[in-house]
N, C-alpha and C. Protein backbone atom coordinates (compact mmCIF):
# COMPACT_ATOMS: atom_id res chain seq x y z
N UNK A 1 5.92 -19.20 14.50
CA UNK A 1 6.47 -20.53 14.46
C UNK A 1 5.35 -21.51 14.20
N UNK A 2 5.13 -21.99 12.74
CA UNK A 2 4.26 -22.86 12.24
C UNK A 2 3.74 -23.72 13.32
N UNK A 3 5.21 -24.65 13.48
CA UNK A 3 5.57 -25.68 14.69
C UNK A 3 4.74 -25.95 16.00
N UNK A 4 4.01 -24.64 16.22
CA UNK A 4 3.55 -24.95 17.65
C UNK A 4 2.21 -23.93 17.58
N UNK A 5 1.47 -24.11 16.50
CA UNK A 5 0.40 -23.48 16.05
C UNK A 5 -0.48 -24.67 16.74
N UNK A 6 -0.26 -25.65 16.38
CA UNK A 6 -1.39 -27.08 16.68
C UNK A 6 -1.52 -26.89 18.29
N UNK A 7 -0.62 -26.47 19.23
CA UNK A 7 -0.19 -26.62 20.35
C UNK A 7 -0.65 -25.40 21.02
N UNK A 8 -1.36 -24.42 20.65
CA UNK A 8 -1.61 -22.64 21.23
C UNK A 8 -2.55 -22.95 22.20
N UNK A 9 -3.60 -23.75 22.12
CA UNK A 9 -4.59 -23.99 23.53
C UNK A 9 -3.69 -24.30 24.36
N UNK A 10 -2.71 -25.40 24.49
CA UNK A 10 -1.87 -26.33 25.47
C UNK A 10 -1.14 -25.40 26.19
N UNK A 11 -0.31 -24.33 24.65
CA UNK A 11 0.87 -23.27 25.89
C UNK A 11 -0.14 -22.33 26.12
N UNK A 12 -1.23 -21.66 26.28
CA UNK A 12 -2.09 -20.87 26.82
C UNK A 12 -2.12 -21.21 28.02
N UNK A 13 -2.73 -22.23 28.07
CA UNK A 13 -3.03 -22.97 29.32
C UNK A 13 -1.89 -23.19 30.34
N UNK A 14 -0.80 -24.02 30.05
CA UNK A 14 0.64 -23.61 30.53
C UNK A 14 0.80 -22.24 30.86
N UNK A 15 0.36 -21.49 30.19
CA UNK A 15 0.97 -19.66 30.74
C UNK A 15 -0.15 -18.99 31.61
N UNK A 16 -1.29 -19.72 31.58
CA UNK A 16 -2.42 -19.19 32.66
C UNK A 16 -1.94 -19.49 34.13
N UNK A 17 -1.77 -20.99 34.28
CA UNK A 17 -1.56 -21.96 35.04
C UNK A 17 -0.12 -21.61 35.78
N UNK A 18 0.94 -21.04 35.13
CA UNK A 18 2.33 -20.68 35.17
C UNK A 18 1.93 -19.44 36.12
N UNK A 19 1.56 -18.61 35.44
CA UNK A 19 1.02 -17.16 35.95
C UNK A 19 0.48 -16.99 37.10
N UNK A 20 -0.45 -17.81 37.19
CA UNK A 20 -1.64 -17.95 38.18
C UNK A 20 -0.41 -18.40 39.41
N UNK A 21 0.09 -19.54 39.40
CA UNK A 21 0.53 -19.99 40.40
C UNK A 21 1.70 -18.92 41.02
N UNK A 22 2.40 -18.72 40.16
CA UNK A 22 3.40 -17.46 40.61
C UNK A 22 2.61 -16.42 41.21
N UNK A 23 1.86 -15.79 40.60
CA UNK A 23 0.99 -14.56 41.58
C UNK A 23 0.33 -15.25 42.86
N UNK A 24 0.16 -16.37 43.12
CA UNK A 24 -0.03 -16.85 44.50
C UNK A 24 0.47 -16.97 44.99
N UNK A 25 1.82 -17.35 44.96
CA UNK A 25 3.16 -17.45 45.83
C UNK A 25 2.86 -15.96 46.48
N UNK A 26 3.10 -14.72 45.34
CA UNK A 26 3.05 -13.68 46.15
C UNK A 26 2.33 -13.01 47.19
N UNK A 27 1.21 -13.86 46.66
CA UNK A 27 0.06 -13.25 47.94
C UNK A 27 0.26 -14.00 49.18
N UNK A 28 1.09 -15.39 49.00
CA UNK A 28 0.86 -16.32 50.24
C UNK A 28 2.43 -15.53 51.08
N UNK A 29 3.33 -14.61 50.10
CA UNK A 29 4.42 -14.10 50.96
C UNK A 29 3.70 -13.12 51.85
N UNK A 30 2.97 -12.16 51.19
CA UNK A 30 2.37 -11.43 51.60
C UNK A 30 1.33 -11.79 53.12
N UNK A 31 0.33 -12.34 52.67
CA UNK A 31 -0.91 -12.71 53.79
C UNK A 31 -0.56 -13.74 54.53
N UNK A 32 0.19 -14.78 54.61
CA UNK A 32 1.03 -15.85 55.55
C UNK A 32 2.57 -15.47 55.86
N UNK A 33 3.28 -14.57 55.30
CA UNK A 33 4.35 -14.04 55.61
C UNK A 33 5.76 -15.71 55.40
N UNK A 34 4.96 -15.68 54.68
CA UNK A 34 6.01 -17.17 53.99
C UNK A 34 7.11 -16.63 52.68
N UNK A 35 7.75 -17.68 52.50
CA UNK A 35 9.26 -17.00 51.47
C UNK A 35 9.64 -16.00 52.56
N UNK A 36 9.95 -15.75 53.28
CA UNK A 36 10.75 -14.71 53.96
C UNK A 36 9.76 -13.35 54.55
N UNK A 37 8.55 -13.72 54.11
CA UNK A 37 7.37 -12.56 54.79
C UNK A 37 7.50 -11.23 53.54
N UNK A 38 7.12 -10.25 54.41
CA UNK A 38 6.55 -8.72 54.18
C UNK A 38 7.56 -8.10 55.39
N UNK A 39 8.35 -6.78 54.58
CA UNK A 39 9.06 -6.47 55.73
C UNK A 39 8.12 -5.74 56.95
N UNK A 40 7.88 -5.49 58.50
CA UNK A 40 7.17 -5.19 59.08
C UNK A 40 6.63 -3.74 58.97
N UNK A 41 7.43 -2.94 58.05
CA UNK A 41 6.81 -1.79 57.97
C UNK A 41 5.88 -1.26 56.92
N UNK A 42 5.65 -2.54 56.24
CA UNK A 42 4.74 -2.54 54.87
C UNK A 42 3.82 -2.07 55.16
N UNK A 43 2.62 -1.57 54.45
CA UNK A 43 1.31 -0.92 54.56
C UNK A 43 0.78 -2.04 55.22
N UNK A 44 -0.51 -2.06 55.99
CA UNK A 44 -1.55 -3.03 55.55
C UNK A 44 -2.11 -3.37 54.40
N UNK A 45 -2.88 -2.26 54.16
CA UNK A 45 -3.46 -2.20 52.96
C UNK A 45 -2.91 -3.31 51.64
N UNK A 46 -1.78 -3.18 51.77
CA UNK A 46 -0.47 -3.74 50.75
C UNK A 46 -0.58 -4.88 50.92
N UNK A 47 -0.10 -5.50 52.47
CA UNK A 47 -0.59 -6.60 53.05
C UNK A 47 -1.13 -7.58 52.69
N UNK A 48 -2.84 -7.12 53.33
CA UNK A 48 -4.33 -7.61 53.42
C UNK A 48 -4.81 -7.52 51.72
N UNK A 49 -4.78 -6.34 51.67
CA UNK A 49 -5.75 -6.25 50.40
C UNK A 49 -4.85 -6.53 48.88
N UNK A 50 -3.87 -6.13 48.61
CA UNK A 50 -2.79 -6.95 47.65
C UNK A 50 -2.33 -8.12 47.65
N UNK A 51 -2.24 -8.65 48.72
CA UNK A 51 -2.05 -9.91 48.85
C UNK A 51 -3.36 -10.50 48.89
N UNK A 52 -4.15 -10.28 49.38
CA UNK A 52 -5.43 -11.23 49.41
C UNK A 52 -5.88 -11.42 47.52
N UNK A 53 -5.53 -10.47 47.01
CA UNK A 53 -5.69 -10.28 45.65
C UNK A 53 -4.94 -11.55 44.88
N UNK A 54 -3.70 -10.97 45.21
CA UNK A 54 -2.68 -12.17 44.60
C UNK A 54 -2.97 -13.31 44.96
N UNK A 55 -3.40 -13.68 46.36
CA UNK A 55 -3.75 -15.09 46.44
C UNK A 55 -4.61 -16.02 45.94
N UNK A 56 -5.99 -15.25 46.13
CA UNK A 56 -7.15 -15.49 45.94
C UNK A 56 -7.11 -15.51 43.99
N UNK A 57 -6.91 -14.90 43.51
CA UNK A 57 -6.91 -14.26 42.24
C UNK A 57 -6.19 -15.14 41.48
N UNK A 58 -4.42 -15.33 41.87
CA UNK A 58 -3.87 -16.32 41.62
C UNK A 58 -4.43 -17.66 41.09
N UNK A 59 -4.39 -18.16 42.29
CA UNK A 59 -5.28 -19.66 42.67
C UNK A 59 -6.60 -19.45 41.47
N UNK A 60 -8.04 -18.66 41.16
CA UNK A 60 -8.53 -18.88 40.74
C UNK A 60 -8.27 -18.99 38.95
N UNK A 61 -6.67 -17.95 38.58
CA UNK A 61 -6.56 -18.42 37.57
C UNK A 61 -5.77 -19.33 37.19
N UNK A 62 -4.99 -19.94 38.13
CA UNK A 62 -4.31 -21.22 37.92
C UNK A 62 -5.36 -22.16 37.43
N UNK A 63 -6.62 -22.27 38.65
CA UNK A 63 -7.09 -23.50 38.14
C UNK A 63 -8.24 -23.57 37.16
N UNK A 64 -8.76 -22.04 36.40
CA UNK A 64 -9.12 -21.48 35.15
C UNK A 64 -10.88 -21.73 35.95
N UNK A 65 -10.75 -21.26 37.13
CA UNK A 65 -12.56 -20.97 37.64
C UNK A 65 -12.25 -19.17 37.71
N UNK A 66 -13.54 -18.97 36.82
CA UNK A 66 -13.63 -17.34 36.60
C UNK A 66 -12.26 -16.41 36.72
N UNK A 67 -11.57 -16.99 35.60
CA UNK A 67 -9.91 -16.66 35.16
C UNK A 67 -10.21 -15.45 35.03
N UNK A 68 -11.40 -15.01 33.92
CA UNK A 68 -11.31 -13.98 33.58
C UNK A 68 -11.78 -12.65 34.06
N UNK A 69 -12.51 -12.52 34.70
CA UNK A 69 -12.47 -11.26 36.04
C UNK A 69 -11.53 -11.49 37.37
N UNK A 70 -11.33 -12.98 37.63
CA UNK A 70 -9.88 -13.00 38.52
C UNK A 70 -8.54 -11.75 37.68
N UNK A 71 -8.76 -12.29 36.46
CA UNK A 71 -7.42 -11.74 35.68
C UNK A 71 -7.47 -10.26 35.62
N UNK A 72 -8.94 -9.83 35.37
CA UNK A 72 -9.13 -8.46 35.08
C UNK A 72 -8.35 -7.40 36.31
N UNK A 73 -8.91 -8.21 37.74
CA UNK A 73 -8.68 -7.45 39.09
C UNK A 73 -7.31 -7.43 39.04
N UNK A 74 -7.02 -8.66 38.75
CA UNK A 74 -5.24 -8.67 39.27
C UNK A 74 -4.80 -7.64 38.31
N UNK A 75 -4.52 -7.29 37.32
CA UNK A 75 -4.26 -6.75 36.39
C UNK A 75 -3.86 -5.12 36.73
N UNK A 76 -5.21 -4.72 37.30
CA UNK A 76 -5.62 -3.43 37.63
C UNK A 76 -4.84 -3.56 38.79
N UNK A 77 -4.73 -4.64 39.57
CA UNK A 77 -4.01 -4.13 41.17
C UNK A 77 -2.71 -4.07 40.71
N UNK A 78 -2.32 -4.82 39.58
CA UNK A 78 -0.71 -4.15 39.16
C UNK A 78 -0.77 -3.18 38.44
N UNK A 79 -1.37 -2.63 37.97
CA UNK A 79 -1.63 -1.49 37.48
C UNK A 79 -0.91 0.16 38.66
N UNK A 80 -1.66 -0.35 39.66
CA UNK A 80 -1.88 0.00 41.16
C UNK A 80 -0.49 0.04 41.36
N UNK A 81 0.03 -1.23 41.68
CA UNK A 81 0.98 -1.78 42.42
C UNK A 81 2.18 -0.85 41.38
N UNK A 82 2.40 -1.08 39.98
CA UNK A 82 3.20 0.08 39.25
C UNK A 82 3.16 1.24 39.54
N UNK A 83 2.27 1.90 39.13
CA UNK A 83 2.52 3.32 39.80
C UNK A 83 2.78 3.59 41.13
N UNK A 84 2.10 3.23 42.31
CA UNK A 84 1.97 3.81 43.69
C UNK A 84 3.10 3.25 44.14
N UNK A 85 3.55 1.62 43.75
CA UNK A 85 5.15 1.46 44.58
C UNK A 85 6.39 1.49 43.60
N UNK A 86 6.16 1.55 42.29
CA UNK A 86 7.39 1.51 41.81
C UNK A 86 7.71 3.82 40.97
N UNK A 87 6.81 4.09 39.82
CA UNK A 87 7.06 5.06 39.11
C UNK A 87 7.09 6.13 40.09
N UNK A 88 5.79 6.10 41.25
CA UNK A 88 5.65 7.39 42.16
C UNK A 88 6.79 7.81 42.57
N UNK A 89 7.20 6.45 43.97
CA UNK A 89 8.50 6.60 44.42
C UNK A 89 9.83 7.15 43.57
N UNK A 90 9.72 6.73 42.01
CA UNK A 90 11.11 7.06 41.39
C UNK A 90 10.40 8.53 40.64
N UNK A 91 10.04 9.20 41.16
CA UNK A 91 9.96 10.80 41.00
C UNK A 91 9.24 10.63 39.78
N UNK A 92 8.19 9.70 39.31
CA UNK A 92 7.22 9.71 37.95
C UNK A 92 8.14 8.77 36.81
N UNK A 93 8.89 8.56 37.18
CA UNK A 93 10.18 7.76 36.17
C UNK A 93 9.32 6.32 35.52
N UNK A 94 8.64 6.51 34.51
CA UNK A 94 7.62 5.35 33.87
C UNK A 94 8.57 4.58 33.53
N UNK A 95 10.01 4.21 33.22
CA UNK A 95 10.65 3.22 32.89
C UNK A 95 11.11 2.32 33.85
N UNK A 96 10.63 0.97 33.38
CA UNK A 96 10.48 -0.26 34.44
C UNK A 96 11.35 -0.74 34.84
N UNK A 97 12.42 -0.59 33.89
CA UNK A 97 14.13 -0.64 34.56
C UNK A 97 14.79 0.38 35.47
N UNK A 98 14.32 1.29 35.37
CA UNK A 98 14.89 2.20 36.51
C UNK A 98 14.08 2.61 37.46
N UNK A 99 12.64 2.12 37.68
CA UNK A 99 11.56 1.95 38.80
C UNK A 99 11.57 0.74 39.55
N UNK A 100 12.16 -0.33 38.51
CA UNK A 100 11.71 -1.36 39.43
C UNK A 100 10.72 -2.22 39.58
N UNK A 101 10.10 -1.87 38.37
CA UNK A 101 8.20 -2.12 38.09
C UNK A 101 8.14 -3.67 37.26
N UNK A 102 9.40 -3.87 36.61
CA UNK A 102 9.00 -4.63 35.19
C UNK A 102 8.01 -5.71 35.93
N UNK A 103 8.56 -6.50 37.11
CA UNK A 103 7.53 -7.37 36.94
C UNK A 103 5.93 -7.19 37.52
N UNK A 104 5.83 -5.84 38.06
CA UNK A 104 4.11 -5.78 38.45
C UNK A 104 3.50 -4.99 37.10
N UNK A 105 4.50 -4.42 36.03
CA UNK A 105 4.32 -4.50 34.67
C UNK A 105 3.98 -5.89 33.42
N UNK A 106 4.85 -6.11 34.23
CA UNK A 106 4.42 -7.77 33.25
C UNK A 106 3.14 -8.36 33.45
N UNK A 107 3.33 -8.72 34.39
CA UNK A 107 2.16 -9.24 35.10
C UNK A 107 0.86 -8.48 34.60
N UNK A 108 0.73 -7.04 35.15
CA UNK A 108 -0.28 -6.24 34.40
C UNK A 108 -1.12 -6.26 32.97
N UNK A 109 0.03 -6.79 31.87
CA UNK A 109 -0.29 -7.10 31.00
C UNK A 109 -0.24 -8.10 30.55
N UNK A 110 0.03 -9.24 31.24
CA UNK A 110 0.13 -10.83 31.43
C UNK A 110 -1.44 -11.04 31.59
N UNK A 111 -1.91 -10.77 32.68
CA UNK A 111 -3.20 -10.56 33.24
C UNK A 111 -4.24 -10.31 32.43
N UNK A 112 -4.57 -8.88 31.76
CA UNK A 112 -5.05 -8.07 31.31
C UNK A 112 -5.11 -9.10 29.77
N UNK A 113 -3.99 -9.85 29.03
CA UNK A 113 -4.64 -10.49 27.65
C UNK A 113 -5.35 -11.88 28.76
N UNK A 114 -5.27 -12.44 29.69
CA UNK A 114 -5.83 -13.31 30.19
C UNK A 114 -7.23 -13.16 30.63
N UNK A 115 -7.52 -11.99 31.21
CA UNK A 115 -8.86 -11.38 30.89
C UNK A 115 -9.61 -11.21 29.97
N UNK A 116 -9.01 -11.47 28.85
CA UNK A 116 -9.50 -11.37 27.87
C UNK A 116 -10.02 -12.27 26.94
N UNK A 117 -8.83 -13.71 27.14
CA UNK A 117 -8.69 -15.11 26.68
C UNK A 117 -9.90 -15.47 27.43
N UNK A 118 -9.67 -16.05 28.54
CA UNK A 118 -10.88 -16.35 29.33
C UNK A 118 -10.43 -17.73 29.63
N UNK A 119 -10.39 -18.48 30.60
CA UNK A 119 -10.21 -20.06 31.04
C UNK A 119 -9.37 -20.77 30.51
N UNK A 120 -10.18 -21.43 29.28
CA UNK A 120 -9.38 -21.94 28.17
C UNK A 120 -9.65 -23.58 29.04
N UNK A 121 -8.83 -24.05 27.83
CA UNK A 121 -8.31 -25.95 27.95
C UNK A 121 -7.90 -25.67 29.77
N UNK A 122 -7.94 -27.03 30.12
CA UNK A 122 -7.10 -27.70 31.26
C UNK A 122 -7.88 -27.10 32.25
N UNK A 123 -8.97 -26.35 32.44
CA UNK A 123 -9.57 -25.78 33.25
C UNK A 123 -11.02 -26.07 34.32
N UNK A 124 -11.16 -25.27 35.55
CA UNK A 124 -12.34 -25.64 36.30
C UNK A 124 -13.72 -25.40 35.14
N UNK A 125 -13.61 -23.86 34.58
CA UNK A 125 -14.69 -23.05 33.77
C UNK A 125 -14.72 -24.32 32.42
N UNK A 126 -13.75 -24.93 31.63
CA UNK A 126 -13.92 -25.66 30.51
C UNK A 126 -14.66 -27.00 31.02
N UNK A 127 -14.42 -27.73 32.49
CA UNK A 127 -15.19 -28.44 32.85
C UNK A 127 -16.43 -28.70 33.58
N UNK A 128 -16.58 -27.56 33.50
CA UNK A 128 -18.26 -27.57 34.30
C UNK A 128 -19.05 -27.15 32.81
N UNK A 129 -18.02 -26.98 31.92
CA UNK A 129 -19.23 -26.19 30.15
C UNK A 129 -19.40 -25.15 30.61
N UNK A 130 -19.29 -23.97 30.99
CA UNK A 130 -18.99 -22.78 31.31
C UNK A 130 -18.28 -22.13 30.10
N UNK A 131 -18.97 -20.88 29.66
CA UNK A 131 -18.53 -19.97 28.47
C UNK A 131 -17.74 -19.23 29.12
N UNK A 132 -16.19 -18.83 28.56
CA UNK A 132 -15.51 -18.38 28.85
C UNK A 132 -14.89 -17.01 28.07
């Protein structure tokens, strides 16, 4: 779409920022037990260390300070988070509709081109002059 070629830094930035903030919500369900918590029989591990991910990770690529190894980790912990809670459980079943995965799939690869992009416009890293 010609139309919104002039505009690709702006919705980048919108979809970092979009992204970022949603994967913090999850970590803040997770590690503050807010939106309705973590049911009590969740791992720790899942907890503490996935959620601290999502939070922390989140937040740093919302506000585009070191997006891009924030993005890398998160990426890999959905990576994680796909297999070990969604394909394992469904007897190796790699399809995200009948695992349950699509969105720690999405995300995975939401992440993973954001790792790659790096900061961008609207950002902490674009305003300190930081190579991204």
């Amino acid at each position: 779409m010609r139309f919104l070629k002039p505009h690709a830094e702006r919705l980048y930035a919108l979809f970092r920022i979009a992204a970022g903030l949603m994967f913090m919500l999850h970590g803040m369900q997770k590690v503050f037990g807010m939106f309705g918590g973590m049911p009590p029989e969740a791992p720790a591990f899942i907890v503490y260390g996935a959620g601290s991910i999502e939070f922390v990770g989140g937040l740093l690529i919302a506000i585009g300070l070191f997006a891009a190894p924030a993005a890398f980790l998160s990426s890999g912990t959905m990576a994680v988070a796909f297999f070990m809670g969604h394909a394992i459980p469904a007897q190796g079943n790699l399809n995200p509709l009948v695992n349950k995965g699509e969105l720690a799939a999405l995300y995975c690869f939401a992440f993973f081109y954001i790792s790659a992009h790096g900061s961008g416009i609207w950002s902490v890293d674009a305003a300190r002059g930081a190579k991204t």
